[in-house]
C-alpha atoms as a PDB file:
ATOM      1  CA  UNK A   1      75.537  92.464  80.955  1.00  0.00           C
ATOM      2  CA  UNK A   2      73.116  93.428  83.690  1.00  0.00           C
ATOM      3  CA  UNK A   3      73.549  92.777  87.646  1.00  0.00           C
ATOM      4  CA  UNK A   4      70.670  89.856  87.013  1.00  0.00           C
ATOM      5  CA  UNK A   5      72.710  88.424  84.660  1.00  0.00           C
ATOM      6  CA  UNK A   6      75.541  88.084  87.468  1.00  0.00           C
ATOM      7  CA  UNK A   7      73.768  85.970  89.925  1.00  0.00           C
ATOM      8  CA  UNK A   8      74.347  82.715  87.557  1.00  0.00           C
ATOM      9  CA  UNK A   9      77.839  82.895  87.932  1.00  0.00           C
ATOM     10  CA  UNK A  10      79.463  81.266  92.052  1.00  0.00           C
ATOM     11  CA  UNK A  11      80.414  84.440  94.137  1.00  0.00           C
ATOM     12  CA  UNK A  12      82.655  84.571  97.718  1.00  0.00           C
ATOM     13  CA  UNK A  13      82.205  87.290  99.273  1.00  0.00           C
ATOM     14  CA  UNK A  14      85.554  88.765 100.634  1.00  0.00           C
ATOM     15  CA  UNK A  15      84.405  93.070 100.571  1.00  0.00           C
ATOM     16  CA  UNK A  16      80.732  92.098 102.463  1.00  0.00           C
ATOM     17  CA  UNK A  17      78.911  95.785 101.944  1.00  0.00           C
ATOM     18  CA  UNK A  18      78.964  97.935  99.141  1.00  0.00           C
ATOM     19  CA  UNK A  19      81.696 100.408  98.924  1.00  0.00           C
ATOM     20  CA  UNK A  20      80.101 104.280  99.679  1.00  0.00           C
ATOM     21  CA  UNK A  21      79.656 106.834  97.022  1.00  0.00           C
ATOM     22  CA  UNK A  22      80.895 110.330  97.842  1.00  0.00           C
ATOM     23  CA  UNK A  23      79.274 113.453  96.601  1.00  0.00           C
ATOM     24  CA  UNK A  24      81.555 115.792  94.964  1.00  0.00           C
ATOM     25  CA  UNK A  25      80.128 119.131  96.119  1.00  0.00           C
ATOM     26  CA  UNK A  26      82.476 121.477  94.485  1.00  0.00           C
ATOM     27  CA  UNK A  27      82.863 119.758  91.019  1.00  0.00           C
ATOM     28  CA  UNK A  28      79.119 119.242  90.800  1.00  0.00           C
ATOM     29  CA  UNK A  29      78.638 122.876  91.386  1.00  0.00           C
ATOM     30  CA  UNK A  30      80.864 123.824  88.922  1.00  0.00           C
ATOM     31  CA  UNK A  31      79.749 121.917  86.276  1.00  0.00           C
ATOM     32  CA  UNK A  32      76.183 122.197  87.244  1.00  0.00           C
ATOM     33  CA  UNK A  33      75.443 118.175  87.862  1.00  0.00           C
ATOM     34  CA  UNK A  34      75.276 115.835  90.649  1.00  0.00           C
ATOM     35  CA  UNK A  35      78.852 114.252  90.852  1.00  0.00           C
ATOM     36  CA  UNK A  36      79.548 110.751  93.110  1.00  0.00           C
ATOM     37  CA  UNK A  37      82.412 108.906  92.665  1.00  0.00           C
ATOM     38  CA  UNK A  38      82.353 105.245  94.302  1.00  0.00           C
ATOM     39  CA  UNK A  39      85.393 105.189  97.139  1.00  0.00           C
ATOM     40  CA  UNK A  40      87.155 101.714  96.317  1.00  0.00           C
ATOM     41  CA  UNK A  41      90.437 103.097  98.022  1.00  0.00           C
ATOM     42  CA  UNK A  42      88.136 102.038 101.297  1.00  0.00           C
ATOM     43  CA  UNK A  43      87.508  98.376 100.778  1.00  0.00           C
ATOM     44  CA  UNK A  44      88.961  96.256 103.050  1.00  0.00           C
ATOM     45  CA  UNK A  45      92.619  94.277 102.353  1.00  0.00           C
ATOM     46  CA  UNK A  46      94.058  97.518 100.812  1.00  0.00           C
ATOM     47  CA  UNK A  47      93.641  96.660  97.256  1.00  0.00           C
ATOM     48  CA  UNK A  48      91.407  98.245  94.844  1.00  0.00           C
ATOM     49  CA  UNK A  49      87.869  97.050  94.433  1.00  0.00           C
ATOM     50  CA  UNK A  50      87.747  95.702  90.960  1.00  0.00           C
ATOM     51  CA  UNK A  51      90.198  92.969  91.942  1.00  0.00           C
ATOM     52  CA  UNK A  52      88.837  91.571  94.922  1.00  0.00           C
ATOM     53  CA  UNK A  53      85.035  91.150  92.992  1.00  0.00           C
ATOM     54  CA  UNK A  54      86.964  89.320  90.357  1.00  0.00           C
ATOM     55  CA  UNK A  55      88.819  87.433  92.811  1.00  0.00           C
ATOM     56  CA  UNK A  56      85.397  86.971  94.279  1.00  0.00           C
ATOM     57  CA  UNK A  57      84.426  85.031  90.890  1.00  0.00           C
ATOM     58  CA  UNK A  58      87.470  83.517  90.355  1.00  0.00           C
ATOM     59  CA  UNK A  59      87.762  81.920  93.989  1.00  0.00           C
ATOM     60  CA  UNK A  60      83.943  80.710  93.912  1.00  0.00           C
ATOM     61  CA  UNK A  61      84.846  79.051  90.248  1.00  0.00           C
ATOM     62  CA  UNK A  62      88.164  77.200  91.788  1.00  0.00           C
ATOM     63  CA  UNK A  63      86.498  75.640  94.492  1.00  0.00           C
ATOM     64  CA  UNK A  64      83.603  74.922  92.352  1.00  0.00           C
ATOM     65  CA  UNK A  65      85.647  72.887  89.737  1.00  0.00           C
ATOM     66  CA  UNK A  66      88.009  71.082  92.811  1.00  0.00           C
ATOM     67  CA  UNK A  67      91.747  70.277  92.622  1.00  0.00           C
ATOM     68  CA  UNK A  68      93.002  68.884  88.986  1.00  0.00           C
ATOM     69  CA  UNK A  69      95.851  66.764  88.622  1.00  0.00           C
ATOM     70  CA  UNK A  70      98.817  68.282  86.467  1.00  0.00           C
END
């Protein structure tokens, strides 16, 4: 699925800016390639990033639909 294909879909936003990409300077010289990893472990809340954009979805989707009755 591409990042278009996301937009279709209610969003909250709860991290705001992208989280940074760090180069990796010494494993990218020893392997001979330009290494990033993307630093999660700094979004805000302390929890990792893939759960808050899901909550993100999931939040957007609840308040979309309203309270049901059990």
């Amino acid at each position: 699925m591409s990042l278009q294909n996301l937009t279709r879909f209610p969003r909250l936003e709860f991290i705001g800016a992208p989280t940074p990409l760090e180069y990796l300077r010494r494993f990218s010289d020893y392997i001979g390639r330009d290494i990033f990893i993307k630093r999660d472990d700094v979004t805000p809340l302390a929890m990792g990033g893939n759960k808050l954009r899901k909550l993100e979805f999931l939040a957007a989707d609840a308040l979309r639909e309203g309270p049901t009755r059990w």
